[in-house]
C-alpha atoms as a PDB file:
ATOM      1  CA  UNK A   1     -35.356-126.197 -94.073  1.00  0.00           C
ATOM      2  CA  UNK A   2     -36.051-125.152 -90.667  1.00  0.00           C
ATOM      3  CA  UNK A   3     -35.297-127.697 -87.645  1.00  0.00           C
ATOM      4  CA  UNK A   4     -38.161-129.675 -86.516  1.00  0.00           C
ATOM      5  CA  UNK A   5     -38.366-131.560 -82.694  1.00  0.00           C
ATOM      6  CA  UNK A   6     -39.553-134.939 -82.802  1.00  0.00           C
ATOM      7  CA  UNK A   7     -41.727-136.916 -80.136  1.00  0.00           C
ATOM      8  CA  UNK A   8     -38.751-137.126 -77.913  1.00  0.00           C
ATOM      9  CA  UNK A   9     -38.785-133.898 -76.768  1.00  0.00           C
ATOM     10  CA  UNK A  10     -39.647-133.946 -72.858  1.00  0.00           C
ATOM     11  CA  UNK A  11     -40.240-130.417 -72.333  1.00  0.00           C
ATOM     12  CA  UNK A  12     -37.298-129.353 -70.441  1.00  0.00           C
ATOM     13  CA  UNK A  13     -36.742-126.136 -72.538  1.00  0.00           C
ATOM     14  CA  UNK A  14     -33.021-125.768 -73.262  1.00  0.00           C
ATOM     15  CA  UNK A  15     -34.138-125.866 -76.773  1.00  0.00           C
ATOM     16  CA  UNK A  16     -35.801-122.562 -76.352  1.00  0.00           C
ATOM     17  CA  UNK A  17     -33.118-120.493 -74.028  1.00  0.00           C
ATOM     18  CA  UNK A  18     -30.150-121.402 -76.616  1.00  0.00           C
ATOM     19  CA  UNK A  19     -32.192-119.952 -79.983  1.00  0.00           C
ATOM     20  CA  UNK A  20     -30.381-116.726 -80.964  1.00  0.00           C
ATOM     21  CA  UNK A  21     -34.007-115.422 -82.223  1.00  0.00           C
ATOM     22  CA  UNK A  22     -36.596-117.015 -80.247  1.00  0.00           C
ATOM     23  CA  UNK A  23     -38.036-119.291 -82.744  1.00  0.00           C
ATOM     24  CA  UNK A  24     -39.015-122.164 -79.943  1.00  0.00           C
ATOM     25  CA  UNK A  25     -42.048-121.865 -77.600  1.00  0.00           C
ATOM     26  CA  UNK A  26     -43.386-124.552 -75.040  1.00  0.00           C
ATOM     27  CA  UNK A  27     -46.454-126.492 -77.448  1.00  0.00           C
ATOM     28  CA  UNK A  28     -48.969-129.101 -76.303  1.00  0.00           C
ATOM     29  CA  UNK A  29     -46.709-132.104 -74.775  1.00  0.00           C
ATOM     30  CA  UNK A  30     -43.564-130.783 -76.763  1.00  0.00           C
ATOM     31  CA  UNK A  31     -41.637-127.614 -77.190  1.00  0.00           C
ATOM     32  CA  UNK A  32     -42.050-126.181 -81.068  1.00  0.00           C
ATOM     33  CA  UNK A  33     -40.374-124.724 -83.451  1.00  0.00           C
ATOM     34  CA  UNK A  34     -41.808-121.884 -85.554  1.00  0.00           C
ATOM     35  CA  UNK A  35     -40.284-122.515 -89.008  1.00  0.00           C
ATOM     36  CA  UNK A  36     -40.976-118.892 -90.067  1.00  0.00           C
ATOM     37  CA  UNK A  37     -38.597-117.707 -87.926  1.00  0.00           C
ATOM     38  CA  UNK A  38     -36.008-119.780 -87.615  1.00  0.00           C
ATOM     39  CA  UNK A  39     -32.620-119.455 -89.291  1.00  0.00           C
ATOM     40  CA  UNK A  40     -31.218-123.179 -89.448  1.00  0.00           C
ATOM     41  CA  UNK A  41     -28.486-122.097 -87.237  1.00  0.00           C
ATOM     42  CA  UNK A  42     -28.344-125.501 -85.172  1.00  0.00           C
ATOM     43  CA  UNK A  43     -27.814-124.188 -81.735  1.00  0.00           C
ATOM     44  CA  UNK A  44     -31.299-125.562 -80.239  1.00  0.00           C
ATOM     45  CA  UNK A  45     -29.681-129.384 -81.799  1.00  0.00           C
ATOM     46  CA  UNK A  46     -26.987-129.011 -79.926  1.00  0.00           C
ATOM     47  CA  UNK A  47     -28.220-128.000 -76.425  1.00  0.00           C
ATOM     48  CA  UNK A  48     -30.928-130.780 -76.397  1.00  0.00           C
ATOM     49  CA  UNK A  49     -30.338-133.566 -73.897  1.00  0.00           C
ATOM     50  CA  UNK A  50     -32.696-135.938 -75.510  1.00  0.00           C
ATOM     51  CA  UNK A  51     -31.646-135.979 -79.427  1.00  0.00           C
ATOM     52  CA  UNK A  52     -34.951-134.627 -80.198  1.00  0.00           C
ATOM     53  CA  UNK A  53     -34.119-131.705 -83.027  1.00  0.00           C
ATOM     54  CA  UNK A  54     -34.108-132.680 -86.287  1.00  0.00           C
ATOM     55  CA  UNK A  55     -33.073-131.230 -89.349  1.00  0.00           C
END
């Protein structure tokens, strides 16, 4: 299941600069994560500051 961000996501975009393959693009109000093409590596998790990736 791929990682999802949640409503606390305030745009900052460390998400997107830590995935290996470029799964997460800047959305309306929130950053997003294309489930297609993401590999449920965790990275993105792990660089947020805000908690807000899911699994």
């Amino acid at each position: 299941m791929a990682y999802k961000i949640t409503d606390a996501c305030v745009s900052c975009g460390s998400c997107a600069g830590s995935c290996p393959v470029g799964a997460i693009a800047e959305g309306d109000g929130k950053y997003e994560i294309n489930a297609d093409a993401c590999v449920d590596c965790g990275t993105c998790a792990g660089s947020c500051p805000m908690g807000a990736i899911e699994q």
